[in-house]
C-alpha atoms as a PDB file:
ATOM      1  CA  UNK A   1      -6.656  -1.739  15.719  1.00  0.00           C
ATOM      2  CA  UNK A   2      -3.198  -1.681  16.988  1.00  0.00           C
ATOM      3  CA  UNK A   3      -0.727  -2.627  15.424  1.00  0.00           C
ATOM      4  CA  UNK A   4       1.807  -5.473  16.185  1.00  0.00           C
ATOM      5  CA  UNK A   5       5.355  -5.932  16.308  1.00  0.00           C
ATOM      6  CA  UNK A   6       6.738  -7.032  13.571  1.00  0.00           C
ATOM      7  CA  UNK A   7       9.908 -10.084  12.455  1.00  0.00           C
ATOM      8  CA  UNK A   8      12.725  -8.618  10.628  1.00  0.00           C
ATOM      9  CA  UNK A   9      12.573 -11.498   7.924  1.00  0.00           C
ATOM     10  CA  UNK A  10       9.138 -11.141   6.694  1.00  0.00           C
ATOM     11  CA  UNK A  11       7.966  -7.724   8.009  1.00  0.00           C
ATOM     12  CA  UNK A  12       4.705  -9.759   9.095  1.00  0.00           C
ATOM     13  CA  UNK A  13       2.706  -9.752  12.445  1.00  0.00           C
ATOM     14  CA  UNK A  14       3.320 -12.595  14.558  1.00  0.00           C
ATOM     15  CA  UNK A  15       0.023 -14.095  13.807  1.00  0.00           C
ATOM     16  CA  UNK A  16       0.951 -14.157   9.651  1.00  0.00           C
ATOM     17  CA  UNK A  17       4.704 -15.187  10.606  1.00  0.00           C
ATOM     18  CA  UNK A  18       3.618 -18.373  12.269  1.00  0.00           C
ATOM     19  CA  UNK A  19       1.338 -19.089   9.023  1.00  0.00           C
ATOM     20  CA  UNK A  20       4.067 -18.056   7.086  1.00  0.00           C
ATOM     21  CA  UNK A  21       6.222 -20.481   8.610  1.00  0.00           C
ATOM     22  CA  UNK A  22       3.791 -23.362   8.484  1.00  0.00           C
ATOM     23  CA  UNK A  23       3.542 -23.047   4.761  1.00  0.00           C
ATOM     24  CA  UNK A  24       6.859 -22.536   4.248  1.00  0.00           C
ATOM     25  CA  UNK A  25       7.716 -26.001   6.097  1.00  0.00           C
ATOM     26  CA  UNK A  26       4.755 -27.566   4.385  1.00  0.00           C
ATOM     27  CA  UNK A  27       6.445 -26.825   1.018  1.00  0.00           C
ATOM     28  CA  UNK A  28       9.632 -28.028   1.511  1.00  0.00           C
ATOM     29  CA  UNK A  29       8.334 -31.530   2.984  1.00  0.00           C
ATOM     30  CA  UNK A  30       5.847 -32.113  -0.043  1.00  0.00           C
ATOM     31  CA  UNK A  31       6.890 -34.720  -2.682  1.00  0.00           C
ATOM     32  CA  UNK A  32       6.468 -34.332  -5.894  1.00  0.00           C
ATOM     33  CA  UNK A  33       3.374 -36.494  -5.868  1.00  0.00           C
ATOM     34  CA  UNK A  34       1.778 -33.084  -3.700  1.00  0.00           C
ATOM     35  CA  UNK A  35       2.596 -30.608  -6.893  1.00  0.00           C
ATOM     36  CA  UNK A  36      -1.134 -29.129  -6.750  1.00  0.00           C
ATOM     37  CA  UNK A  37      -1.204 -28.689  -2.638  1.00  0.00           C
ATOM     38  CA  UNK A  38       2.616 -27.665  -2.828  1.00  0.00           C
ATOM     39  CA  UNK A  39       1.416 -25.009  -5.880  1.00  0.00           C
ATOM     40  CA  UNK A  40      -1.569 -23.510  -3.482  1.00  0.00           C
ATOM     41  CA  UNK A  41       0.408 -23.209  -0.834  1.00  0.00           C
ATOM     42  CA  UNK A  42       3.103 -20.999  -2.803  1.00  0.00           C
ATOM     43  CA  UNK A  43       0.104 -18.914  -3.813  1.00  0.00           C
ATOM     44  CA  UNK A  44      -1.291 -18.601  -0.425  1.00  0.00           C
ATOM     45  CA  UNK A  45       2.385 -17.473   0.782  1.00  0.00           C
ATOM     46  CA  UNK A  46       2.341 -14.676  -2.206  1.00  0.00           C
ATOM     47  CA  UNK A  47      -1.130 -13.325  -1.444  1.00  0.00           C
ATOM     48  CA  UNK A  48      -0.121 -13.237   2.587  1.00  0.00           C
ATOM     49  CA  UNK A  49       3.166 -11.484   1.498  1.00  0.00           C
ATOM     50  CA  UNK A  50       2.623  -9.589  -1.430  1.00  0.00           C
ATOM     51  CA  UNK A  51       4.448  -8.647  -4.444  1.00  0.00           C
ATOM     52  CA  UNK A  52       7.530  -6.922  -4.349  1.00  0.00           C
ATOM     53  CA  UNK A  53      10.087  -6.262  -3.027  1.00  0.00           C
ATOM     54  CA  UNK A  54       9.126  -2.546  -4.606  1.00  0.00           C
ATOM     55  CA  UNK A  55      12.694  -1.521  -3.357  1.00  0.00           C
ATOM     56  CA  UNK A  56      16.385  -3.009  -2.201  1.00  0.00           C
ATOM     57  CA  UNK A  57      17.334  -3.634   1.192  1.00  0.00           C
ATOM     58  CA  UNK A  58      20.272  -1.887   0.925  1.00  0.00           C
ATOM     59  CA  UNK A  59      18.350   1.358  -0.324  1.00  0.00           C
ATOM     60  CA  UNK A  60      15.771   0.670   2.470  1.00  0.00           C
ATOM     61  CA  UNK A  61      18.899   0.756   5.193  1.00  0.00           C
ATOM     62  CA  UNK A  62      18.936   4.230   3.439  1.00  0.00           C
ATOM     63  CA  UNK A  63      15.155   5.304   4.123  1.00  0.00           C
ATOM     64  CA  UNK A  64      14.710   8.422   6.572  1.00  0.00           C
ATOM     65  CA  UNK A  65      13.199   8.203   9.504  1.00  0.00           C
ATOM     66  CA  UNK A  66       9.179   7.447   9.136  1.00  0.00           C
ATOM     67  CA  UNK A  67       8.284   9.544  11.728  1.00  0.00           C
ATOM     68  CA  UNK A  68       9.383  12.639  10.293  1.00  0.00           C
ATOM     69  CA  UNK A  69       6.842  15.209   9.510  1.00  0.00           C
ATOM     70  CA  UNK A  70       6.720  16.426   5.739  1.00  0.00           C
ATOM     71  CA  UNK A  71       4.131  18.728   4.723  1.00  0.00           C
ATOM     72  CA  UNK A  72       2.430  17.097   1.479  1.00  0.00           C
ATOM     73  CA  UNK A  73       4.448  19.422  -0.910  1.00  0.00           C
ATOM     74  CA  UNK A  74       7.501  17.902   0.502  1.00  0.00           C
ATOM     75  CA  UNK A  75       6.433  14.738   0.128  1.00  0.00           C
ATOM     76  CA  UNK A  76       4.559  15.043  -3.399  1.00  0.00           C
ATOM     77  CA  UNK A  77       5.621  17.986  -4.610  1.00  0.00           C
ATOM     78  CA  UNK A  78       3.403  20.323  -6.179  1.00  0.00           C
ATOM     79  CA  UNK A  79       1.151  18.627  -8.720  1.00  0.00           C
ATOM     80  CA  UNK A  80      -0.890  15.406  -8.480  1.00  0.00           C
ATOM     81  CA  UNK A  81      -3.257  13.483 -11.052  1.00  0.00           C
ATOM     82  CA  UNK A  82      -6.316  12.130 -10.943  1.00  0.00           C
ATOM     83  CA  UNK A  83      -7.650   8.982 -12.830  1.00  0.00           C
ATOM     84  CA  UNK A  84      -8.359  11.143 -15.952  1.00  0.00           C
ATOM     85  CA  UNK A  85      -4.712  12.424 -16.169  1.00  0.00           C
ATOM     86  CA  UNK A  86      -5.122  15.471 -15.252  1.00  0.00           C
ATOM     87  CA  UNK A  87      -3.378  17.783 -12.627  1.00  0.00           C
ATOM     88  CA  UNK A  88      -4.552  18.318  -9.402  1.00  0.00           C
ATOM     89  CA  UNK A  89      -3.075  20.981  -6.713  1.00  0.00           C
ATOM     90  CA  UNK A  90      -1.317  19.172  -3.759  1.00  0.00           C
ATOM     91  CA  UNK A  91      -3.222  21.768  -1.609  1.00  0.00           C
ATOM     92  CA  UNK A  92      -6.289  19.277  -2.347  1.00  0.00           C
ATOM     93  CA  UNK A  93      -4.953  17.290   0.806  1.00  0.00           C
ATOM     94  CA  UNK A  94      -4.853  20.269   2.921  1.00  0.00           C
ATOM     95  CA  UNK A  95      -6.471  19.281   6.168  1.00  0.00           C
ATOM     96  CA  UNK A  96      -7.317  15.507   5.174  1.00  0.00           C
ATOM     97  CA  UNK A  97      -5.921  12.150   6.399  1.00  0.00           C
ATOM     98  CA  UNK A  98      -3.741  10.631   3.395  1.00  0.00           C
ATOM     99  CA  UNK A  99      -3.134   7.247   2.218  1.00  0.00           C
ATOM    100  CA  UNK A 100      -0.056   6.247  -0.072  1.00  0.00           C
ATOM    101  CA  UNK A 101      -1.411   3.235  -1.782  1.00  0.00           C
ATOM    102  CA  UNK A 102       1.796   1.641  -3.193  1.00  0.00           C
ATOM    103  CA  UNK A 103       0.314  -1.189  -5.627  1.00  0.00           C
ATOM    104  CA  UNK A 104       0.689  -2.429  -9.507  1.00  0.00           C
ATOM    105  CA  UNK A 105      -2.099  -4.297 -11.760  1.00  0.00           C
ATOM    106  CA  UNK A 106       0.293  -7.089 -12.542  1.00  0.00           C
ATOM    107  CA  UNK A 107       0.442  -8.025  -8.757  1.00  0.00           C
ATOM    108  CA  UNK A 108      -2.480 -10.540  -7.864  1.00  0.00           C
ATOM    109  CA  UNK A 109      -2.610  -9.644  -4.620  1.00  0.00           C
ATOM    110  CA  UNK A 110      -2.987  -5.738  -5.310  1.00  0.00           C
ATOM    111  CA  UNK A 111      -5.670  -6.908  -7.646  1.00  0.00           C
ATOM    112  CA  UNK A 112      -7.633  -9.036  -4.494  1.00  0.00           C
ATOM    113  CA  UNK A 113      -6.931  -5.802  -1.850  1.00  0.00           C
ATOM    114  CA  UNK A 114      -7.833  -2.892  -4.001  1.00  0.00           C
ATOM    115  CA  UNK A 115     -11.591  -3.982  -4.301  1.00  0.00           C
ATOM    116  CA  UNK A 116     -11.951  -2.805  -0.444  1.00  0.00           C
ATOM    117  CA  UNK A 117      -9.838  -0.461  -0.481  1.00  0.00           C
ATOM    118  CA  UNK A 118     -12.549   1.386  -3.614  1.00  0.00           C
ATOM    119  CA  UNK A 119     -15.609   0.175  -1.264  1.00  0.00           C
ATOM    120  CA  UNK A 120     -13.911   1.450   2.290  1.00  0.00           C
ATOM    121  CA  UNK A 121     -12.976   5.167   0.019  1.00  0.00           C
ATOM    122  CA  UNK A 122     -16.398   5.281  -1.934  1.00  0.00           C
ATOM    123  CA  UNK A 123     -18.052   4.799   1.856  1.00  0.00           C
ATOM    124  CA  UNK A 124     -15.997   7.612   3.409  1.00  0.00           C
ATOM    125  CA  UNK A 125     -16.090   9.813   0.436  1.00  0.00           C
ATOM    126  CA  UNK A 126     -20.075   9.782   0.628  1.00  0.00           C
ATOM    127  CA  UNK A 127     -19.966  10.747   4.164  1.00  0.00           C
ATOM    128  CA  UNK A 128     -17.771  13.693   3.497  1.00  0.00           C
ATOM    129  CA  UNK A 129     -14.679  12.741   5.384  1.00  0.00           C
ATOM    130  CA  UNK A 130     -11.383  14.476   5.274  1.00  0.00           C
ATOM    131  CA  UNK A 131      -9.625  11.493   3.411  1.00  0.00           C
ATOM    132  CA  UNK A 132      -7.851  11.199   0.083  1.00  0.00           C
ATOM    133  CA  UNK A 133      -5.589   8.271  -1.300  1.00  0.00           C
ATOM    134  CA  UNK A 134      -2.487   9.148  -3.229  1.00  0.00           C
ATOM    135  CA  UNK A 135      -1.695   6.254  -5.765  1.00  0.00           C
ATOM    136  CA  UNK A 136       2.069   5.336  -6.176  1.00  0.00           C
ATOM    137  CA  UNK A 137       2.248   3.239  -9.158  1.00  0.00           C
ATOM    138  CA  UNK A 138       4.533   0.361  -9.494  1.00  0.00           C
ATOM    139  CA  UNK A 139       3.108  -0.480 -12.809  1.00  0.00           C
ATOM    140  CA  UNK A 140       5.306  -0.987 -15.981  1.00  0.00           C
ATOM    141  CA  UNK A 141       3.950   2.086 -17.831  1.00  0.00           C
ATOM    142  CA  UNK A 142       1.641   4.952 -17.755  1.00  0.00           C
ATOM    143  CA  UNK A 143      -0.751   3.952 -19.983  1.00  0.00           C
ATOM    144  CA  UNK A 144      -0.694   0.652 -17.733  1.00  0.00           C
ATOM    145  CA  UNK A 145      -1.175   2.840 -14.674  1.00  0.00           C
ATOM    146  CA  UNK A 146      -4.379   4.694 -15.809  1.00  0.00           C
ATOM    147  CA  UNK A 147      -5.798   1.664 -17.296  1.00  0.00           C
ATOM    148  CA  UNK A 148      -5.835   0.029 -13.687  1.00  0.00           C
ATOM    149  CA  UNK A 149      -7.169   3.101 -11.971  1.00  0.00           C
ATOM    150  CA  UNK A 150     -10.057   2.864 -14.741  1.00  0.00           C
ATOM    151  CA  UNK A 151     -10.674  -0.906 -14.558  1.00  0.00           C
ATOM    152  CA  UNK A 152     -11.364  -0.441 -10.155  1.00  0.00           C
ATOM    153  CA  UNK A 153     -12.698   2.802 -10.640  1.00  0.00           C
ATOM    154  CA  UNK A 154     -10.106   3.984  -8.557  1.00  0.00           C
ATOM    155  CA  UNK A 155     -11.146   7.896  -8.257  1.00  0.00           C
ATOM    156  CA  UNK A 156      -8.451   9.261  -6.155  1.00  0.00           C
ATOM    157  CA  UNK A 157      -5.411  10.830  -6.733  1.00  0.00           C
ATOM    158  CA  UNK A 158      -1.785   9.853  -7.950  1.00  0.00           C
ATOM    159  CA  UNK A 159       1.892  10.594  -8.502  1.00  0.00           C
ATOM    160  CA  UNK A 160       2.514  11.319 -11.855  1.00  0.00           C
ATOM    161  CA  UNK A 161       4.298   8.135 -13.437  1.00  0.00           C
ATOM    162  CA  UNK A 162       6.762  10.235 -14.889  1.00  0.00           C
ATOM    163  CA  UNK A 163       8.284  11.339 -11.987  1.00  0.00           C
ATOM    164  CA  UNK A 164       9.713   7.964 -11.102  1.00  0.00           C
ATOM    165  CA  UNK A 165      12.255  10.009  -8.843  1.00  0.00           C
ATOM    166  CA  UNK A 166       9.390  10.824  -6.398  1.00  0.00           C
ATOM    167  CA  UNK A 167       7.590   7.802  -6.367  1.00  0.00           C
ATOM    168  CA  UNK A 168      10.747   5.779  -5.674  1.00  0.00           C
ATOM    169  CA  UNK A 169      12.184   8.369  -3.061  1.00  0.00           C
ATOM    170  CA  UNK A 170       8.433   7.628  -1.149  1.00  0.00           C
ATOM    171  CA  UNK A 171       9.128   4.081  -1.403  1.00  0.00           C
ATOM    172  CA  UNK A 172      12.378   4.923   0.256  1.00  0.00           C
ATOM    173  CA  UNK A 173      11.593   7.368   2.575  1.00  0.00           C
ATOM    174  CA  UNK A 174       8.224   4.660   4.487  1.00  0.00           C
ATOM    175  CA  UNK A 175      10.581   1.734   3.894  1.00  0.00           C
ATOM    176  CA  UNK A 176       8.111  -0.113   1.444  1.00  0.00           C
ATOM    177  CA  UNK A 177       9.726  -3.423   0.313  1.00  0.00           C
ATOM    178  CA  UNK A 178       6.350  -5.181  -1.205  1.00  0.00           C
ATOM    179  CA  UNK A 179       2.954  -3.971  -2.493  1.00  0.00           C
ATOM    180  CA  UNK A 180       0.013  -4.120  -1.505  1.00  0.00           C
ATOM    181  CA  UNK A 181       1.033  -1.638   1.159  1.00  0.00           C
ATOM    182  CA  UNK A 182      -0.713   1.225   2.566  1.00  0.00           C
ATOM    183  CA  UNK A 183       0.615   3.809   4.277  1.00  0.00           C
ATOM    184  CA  UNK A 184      -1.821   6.635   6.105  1.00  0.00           C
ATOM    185  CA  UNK A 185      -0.167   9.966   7.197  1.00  0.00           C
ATOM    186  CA  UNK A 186      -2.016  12.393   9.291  1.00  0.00           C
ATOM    187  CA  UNK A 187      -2.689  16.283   7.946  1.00  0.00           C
ATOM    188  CA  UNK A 188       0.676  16.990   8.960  1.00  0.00           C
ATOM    189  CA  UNK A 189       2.244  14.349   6.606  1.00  0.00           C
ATOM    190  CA  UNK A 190       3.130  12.719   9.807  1.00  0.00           C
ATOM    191  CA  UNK A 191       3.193   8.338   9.977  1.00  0.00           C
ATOM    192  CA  UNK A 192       0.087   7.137  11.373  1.00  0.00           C
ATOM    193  CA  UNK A 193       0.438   3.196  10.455  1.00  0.00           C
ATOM    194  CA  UNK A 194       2.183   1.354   7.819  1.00  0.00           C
ATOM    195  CA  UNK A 195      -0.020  -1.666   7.864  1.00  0.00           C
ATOM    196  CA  UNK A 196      -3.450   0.310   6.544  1.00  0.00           C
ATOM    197  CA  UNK A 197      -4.435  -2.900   4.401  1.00  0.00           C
ATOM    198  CA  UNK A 198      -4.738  -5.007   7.691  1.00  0.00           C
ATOM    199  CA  UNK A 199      -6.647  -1.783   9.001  1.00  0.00           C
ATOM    200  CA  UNK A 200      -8.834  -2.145   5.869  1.00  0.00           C
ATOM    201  CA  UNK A 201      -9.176  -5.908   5.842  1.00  0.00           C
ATOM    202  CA  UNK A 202     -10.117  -6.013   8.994  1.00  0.00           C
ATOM    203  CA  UNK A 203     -12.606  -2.916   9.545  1.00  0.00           C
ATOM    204  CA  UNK A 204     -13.268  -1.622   6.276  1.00  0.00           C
ATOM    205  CA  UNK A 205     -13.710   2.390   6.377  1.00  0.00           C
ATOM    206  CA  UNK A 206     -13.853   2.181  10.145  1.00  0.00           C
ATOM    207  CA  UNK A 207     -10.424   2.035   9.974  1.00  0.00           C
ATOM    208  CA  UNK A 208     -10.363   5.615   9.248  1.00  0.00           C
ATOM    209  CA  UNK A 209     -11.791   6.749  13.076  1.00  0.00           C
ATOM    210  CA  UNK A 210      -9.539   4.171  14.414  1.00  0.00           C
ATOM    211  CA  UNK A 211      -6.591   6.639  12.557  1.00  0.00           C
ATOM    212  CA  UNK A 212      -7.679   9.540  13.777  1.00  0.00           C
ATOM    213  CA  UNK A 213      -7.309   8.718  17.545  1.00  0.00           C
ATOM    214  CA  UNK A 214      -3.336   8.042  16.965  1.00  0.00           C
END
């Protein structure tokens, strides 16, 4: 699935802009005697947006350039976790197509995506592909963090929630500014697509050959 240009204001394709901008009109002309169509509108807008933003726009003008290659140290650093806590080598992506799944339990939408994104892992996983998701939490605490990767059974791998530096400076570096997002790097560490939860949405795990032919 390729992947369309995208509007500066809304970082949206052009199909979602032009329901973004329907809704947004369709807001501001409703009366207050439309509260109830006005108030599922504004929800629809949040879940076709997301939460966020998960950084500034001035520290996004600051991002370096997504394209770069990083080898998964770089980007990660030595030590992942998994959903029990405990630490994982980096070299456990050696080889595989990643995922950065930048997300938070206290964002409804992350809470309607992640769902698939379990079901489109748990299907690759039991056909043995060379795939792994990294979790970068934007929840407000650890405890919070865990808690969500136990209540989707979300058995992958994550950034340690202490190091706030790193999962910040990843936000920075693939110019995230709202979660759900899901970025997929190749083996190399290099971009493959920033919009994986269309990708996932759309095809379920057969996004996954679709990102191995870019």
């Amino acid at each position: 699935m390729g992947i369309g240009n995208k509007r500066h204001g809304t970082g949206l394709s052009p199909e979602k802009d032009i329901v973004f901008d329907m809704l947004k009109k369709l807001i501001t002309t409703m009366n207050t005697s439309h509260l109830f169509l006005s108030a599922l509108c504004a929800v629809t807008l949040a879940l076709l947006v997301g939460c966020g933003p998960s950084v500034n726009d001035g520290a996004a003008a600051e991002a370096t350039d997504r394209s770069a290659d990083s080898s998964f140290a770089e980007l990660f650093g030595s030590e992942l976790v998994d959903a029990r806590g405990d630490a994982v080598s980096v070299s456990a992506l050696d080889g595989k197509t990643v995922a950065l799944y930048f997300s938070a339990h206290w964002c409804p939408p992350c809470r309607m995506f992640t769902p698939h994104l379990v079901d489109a892992y748990n299907e690759l996983a039991a056909q043995n592909k060379m795939f792994e998701i990294v979790f970068v939490s934007s929840d407000r605490s650890e405890e919070a963090m865990y808690a969500y990767m136990e209540e989707y059974d979300m058995d992958w791998l994550a950034v340690p929630f202490p190091d706030g530096n790193r999962r910040e400076a990843l936000a920075l570096r693939y110019q995230v500014r709202g979660i759900p997002t899901l970025i997929v790097v190749d083996k190399d560490g290099q971009l493959i697509t920033a919009d994986g939860r269309s990708h996932i949405m759309s095809q379920g795990a057969a996004a996954y050959e679709q990102w191995l032919k870019r």
